[in-house]
PDB file of N, CA and C in Angstrom:
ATOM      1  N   UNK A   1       7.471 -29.419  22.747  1.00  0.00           N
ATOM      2  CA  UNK A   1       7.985 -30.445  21.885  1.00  0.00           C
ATOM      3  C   UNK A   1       9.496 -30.261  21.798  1.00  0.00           C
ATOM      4  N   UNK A   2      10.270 -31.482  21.991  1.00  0.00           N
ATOM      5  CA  UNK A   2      11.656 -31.096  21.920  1.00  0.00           C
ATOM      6  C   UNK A   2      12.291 -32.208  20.774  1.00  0.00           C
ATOM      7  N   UNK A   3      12.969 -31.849  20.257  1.00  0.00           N
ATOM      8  CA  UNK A   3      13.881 -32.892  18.780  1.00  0.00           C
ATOM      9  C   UNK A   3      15.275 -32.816  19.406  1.00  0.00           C
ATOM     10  N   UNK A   4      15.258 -34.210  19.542  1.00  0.00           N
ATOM     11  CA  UNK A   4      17.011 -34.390  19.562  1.00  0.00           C
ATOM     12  C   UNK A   4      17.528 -35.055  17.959  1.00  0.00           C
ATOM     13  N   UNK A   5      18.419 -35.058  17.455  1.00  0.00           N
ATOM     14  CA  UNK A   5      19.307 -35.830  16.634  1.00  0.00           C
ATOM     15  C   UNK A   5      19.283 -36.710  17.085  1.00  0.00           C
ATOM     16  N   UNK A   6      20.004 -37.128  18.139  1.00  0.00           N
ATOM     17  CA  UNK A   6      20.520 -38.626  18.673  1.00  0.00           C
ATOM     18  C   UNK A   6      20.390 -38.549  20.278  1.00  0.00           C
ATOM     19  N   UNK A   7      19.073 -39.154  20.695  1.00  0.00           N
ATOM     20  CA  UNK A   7      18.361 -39.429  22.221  1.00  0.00           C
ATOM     21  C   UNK A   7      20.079 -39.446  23.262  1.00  0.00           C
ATOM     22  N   UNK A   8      21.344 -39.619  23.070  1.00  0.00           N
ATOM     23  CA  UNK A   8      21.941 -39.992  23.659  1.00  0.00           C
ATOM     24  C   UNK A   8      22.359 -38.747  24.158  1.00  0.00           C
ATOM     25  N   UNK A   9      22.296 -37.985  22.892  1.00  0.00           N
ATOM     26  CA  UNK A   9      23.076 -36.242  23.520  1.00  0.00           C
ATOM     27  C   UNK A   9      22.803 -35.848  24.503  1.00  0.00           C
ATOM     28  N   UNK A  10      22.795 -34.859  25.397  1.00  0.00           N
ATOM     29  CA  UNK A  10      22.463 -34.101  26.202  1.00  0.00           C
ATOM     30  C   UNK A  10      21.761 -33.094  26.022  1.00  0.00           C
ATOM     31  N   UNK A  11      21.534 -32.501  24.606  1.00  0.00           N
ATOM     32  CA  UNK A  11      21.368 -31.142  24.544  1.00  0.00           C
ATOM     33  C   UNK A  11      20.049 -31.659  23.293  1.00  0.00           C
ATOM     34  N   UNK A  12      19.177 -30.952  23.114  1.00  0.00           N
ATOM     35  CA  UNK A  12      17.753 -31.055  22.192  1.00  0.00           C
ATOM     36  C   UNK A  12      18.621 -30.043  20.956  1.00  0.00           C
ATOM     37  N   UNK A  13      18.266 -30.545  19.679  1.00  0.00           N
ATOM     38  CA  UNK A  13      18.219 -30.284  18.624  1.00  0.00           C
ATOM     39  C   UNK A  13      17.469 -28.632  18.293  1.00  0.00           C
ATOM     40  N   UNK A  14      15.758 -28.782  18.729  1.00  0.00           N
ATOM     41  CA  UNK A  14      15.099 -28.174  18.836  1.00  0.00           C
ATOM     42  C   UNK A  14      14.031 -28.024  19.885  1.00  0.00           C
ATOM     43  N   UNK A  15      13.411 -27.376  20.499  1.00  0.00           N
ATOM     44  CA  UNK A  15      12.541 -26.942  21.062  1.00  0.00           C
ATOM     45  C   UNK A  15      11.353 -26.403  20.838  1.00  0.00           C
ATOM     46  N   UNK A  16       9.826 -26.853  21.360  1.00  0.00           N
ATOM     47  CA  UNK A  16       9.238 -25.416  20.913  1.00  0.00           C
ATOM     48  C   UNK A  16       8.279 -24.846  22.123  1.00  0.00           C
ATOM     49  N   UNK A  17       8.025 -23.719  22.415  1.00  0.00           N
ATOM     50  CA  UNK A  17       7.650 -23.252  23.569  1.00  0.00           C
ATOM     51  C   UNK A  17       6.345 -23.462  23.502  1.00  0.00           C
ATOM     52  N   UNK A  18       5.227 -23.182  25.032  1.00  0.00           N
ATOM     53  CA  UNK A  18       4.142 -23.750  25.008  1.00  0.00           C
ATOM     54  C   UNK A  18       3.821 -22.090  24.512  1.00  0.00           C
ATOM     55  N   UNK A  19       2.641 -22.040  23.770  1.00  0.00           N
ATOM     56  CA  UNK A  19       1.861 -21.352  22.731  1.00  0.00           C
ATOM     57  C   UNK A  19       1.672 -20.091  23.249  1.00  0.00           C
ATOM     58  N   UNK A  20       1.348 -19.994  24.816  1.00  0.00           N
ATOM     59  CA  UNK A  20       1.470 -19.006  25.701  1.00  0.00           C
ATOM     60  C   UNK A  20       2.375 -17.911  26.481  1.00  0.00           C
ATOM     61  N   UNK A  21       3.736 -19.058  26.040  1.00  0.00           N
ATOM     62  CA  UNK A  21       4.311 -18.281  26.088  1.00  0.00           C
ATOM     63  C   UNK A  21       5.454 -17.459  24.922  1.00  0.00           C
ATOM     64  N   UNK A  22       4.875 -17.992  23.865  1.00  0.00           N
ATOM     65  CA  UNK A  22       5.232 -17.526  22.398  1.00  0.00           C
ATOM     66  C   UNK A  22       4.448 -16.171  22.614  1.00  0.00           C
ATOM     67  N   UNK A  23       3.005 -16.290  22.589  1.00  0.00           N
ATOM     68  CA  UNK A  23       2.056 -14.883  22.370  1.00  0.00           C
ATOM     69  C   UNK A  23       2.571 -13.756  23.399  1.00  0.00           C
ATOM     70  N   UNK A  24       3.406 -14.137  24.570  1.00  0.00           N
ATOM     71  CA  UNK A  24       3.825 -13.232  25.452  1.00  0.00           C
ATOM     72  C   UNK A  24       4.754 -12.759  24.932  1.00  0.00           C
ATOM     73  N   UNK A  25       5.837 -13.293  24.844  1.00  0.00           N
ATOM     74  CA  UNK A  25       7.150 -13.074  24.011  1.00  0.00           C
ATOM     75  C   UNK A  25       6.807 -11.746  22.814  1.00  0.00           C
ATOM     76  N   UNK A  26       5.812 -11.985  22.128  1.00  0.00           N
ATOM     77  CA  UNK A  26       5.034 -11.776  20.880  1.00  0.00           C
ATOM     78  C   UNK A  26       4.659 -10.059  21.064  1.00  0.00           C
ATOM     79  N   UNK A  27       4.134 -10.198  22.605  1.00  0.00           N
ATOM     80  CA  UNK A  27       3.171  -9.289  23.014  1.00  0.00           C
ATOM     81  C   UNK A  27       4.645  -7.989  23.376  1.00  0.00           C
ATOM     82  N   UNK A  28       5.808  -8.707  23.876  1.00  0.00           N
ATOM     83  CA  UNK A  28       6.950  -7.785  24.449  1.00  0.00           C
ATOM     84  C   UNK A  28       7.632  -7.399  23.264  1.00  0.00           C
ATOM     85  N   UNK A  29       7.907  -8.161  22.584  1.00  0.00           N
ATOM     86  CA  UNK A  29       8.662  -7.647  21.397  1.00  0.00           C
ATOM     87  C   UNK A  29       8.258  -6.079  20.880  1.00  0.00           C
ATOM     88  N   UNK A  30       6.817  -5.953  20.918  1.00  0.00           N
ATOM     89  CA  UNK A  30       5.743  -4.928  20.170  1.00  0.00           C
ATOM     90  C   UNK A  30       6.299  -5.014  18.714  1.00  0.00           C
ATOM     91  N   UNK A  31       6.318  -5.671  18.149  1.00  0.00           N
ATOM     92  CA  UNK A  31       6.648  -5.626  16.341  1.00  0.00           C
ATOM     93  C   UNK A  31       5.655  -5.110  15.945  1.00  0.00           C
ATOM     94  N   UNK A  32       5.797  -3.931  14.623  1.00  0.00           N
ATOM     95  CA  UNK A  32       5.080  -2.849  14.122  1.00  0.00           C
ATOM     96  C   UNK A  32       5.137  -3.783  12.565  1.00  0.00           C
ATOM     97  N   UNK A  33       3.922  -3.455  11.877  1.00  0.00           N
ATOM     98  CA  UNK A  33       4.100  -4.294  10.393  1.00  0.00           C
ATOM     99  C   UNK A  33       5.250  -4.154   9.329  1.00  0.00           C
ATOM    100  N   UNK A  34       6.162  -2.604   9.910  1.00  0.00           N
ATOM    101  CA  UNK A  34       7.171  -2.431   8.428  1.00  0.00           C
ATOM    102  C   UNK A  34       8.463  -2.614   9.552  1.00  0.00           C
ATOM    103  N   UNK A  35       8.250  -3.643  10.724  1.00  0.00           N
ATOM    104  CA  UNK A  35       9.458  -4.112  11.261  1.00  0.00           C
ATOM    105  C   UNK A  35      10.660  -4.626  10.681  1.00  0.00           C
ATOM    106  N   UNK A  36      11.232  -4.955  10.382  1.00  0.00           N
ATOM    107  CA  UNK A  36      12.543  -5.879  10.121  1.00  0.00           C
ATOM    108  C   UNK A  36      12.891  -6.521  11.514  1.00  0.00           C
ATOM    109  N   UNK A  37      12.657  -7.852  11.538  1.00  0.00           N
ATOM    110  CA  UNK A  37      13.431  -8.932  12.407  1.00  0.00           C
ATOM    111  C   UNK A  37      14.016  -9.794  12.762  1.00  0.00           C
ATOM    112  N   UNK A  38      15.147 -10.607  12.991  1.00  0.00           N
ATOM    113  CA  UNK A  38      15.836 -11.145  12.982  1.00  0.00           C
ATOM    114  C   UNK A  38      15.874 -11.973  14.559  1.00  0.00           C
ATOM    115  N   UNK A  39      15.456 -13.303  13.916  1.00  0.00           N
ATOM    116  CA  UNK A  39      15.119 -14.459  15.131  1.00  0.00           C
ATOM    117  C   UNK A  39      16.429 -15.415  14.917  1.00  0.00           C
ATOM    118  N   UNK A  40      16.859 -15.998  15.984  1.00  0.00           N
ATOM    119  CA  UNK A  40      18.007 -16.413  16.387  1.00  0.00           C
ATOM    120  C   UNK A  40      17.495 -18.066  16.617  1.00  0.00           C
ATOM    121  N   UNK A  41      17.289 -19.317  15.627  1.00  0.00           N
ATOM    122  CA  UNK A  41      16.931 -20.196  16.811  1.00  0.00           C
ATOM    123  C   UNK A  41      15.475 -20.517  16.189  1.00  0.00           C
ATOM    124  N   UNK A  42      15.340 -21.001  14.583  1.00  0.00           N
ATOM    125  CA  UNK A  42      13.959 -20.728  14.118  1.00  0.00           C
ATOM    126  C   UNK A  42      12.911 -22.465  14.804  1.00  0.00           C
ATOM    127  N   UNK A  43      13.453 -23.448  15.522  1.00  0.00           N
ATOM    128  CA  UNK A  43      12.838 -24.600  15.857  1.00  0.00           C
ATOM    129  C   UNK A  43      12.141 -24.675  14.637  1.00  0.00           C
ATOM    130  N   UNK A  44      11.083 -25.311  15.264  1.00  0.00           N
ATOM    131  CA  UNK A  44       9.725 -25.721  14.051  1.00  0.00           C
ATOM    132  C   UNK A  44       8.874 -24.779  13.851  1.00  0.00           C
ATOM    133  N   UNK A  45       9.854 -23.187  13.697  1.00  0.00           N
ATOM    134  CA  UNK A  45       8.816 -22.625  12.518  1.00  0.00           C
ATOM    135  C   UNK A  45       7.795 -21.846  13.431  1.00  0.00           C
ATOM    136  N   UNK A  46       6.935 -22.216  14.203  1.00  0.00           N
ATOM    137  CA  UNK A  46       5.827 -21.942  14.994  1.00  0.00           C
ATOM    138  C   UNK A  46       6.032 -20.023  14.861  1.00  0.00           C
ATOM    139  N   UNK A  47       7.136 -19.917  15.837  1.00  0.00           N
ATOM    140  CA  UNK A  47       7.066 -18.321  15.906  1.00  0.00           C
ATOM    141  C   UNK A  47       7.850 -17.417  14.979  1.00  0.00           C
ATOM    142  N   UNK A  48       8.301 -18.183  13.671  1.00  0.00           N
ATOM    143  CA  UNK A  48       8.356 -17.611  12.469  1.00  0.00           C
ATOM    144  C   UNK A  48       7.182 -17.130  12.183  1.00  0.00           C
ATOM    145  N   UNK A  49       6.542 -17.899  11.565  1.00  0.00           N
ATOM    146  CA  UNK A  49       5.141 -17.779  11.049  1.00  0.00           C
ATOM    147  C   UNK A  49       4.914 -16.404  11.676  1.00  0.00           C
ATOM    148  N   UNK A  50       4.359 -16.923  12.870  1.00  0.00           N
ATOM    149  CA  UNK A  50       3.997 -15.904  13.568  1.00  0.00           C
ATOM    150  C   UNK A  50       4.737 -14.452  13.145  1.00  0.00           C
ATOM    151  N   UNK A  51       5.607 -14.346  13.266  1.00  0.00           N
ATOM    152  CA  UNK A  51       6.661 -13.218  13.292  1.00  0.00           C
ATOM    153  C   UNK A  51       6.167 -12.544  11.803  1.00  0.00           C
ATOM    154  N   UNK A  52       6.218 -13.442  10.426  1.00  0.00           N
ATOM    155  CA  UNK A  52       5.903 -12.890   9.177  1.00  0.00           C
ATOM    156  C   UNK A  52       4.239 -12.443   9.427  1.00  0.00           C
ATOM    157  N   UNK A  53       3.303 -12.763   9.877  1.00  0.00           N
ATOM    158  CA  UNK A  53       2.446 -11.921  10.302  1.00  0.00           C
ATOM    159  C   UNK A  53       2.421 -10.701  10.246  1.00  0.00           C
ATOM    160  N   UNK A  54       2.991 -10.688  11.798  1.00  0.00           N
ATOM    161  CA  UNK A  54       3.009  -9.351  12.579  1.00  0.00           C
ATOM    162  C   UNK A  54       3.679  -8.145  11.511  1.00  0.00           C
ATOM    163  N   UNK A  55       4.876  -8.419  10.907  1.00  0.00           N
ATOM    164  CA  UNK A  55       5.357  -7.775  10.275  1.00  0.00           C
ATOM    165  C   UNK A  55       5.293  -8.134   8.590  1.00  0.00           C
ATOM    166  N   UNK A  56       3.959  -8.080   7.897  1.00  0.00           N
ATOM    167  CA  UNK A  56       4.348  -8.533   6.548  1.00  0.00           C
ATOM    168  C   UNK A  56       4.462  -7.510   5.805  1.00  0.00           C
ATOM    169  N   UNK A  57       4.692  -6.523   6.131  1.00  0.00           N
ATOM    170  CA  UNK A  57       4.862  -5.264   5.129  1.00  0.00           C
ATOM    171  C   UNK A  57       6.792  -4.671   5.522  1.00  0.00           C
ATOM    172  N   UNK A  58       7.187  -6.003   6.646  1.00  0.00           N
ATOM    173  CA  UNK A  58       8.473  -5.682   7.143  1.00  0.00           C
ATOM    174  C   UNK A  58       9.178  -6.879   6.176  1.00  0.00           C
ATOM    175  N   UNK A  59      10.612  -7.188   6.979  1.00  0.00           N
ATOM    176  CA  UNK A  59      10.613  -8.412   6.646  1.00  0.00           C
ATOM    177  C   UNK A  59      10.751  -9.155   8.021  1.00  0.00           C
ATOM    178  N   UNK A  60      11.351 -10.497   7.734  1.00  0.00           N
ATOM    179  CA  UNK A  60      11.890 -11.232   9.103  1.00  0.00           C
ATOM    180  C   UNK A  60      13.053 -12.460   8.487  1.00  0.00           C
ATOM    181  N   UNK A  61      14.198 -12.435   9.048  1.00  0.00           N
ATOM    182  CA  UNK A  61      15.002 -13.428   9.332  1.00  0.00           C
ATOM    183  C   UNK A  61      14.817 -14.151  10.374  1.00  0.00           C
ATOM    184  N   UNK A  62      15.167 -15.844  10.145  1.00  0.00           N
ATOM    185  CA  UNK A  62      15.159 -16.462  10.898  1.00  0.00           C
ATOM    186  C   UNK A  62      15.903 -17.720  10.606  1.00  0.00           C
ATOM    187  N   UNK A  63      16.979 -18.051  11.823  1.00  0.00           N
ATOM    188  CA  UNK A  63      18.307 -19.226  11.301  1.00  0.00           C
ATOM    189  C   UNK A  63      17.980 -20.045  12.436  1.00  0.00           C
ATOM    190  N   UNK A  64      18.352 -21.222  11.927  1.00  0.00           N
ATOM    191  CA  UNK A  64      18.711 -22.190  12.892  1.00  0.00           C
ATOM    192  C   UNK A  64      19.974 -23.070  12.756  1.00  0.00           C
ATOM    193  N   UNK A  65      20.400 -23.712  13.065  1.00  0.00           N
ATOM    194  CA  UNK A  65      21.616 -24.525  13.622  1.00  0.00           C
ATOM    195  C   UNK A  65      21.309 -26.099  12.917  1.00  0.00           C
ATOM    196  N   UNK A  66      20.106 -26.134  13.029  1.00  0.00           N
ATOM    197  CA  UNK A  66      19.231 -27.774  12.303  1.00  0.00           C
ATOM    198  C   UNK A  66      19.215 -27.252  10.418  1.00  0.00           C
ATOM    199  N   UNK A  67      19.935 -28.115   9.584  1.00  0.00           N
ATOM    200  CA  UNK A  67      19.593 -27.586   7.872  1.00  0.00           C
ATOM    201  C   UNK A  67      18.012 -28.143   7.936  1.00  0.00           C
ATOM    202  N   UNK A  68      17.071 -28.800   8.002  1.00  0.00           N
ATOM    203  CA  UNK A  68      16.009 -29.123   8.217  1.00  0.00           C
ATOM    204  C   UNK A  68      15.190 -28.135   8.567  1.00  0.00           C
ATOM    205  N   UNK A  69      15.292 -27.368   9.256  1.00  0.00           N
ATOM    206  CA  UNK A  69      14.471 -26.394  10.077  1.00  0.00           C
ATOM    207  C   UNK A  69      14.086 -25.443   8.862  1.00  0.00           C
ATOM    208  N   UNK A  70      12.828 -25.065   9.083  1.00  0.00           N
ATOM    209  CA  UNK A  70      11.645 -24.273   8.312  1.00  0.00           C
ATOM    210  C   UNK A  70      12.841 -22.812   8.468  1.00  0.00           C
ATOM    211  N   UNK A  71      14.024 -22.338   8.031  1.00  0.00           N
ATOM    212  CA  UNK A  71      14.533 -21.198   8.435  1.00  0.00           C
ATOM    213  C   UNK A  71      14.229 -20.081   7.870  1.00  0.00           C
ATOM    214  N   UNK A  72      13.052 -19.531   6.615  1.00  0.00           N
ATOM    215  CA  UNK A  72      12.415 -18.747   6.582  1.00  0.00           C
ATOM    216  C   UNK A  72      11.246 -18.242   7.104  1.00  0.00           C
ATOM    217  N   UNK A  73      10.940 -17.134   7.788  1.00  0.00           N
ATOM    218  CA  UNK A  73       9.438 -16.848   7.689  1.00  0.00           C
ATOM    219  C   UNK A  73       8.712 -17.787   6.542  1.00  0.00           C
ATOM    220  N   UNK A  74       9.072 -17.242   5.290  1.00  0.00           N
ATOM    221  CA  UNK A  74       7.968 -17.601   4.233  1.00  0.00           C
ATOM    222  C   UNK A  74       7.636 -19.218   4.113  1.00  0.00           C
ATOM    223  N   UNK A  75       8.892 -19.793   4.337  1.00  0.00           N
ATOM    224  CA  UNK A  75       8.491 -21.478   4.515  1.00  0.00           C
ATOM    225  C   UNK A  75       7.717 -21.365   5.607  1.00  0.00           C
ATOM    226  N   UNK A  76       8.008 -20.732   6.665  1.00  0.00           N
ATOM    227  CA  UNK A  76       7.805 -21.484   7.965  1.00  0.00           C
ATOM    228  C   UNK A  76       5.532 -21.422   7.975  1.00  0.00           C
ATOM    229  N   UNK A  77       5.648 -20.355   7.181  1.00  0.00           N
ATOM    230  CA  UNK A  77       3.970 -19.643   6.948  1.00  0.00           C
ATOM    231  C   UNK A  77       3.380 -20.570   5.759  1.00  0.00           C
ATOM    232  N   UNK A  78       3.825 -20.692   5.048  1.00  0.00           N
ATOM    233  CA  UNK A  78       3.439 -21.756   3.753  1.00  0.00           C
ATOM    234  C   UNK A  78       2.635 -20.986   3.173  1.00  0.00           C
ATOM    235  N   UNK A  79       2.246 -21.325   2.015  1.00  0.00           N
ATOM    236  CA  UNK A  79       1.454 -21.417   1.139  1.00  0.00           C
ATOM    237  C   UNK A  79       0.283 -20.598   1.316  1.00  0.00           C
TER     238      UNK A  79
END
């Protein structure tokens, strides 16, 4: 899935990777639960979530460039 602002730009707003290759990514990182991490680039959230998971006894940062964007773990996981 890709988000532009304005179809005319060149460049996507956001991105989000296919699911497979999030869990790989996921799998290399090796995040331990009292991790601390810091994601660069939070899109829609997807591998936030994920990330507050792996590590919920850690924490996790996560920014994006979009004010819209889910840029916490804890938003990005909800409720």
């Amino acid at each position: 899935m890709t988000i532009k602002d304005d179809p005319g730009k060149p460049l996507p707003l956001s991105c989000a990777s296919v699911p497979s290759v999030v869990a790989m990514m996921l799998e290399q990182l090796e995040a331990r639960a009292a991790d601390d991490i810091l994601e660069i680039g939070a899109g829609t959230g997807y591998n936030a979530a994920l990330l507050a998971e792996l590590v919920a006894s850690g924490s996790g940062t996560t920014v994006d460039i979009d004010p819209t964007s889910p840029c916490t773990p804890e938003r990005a996981r909800g409720p």
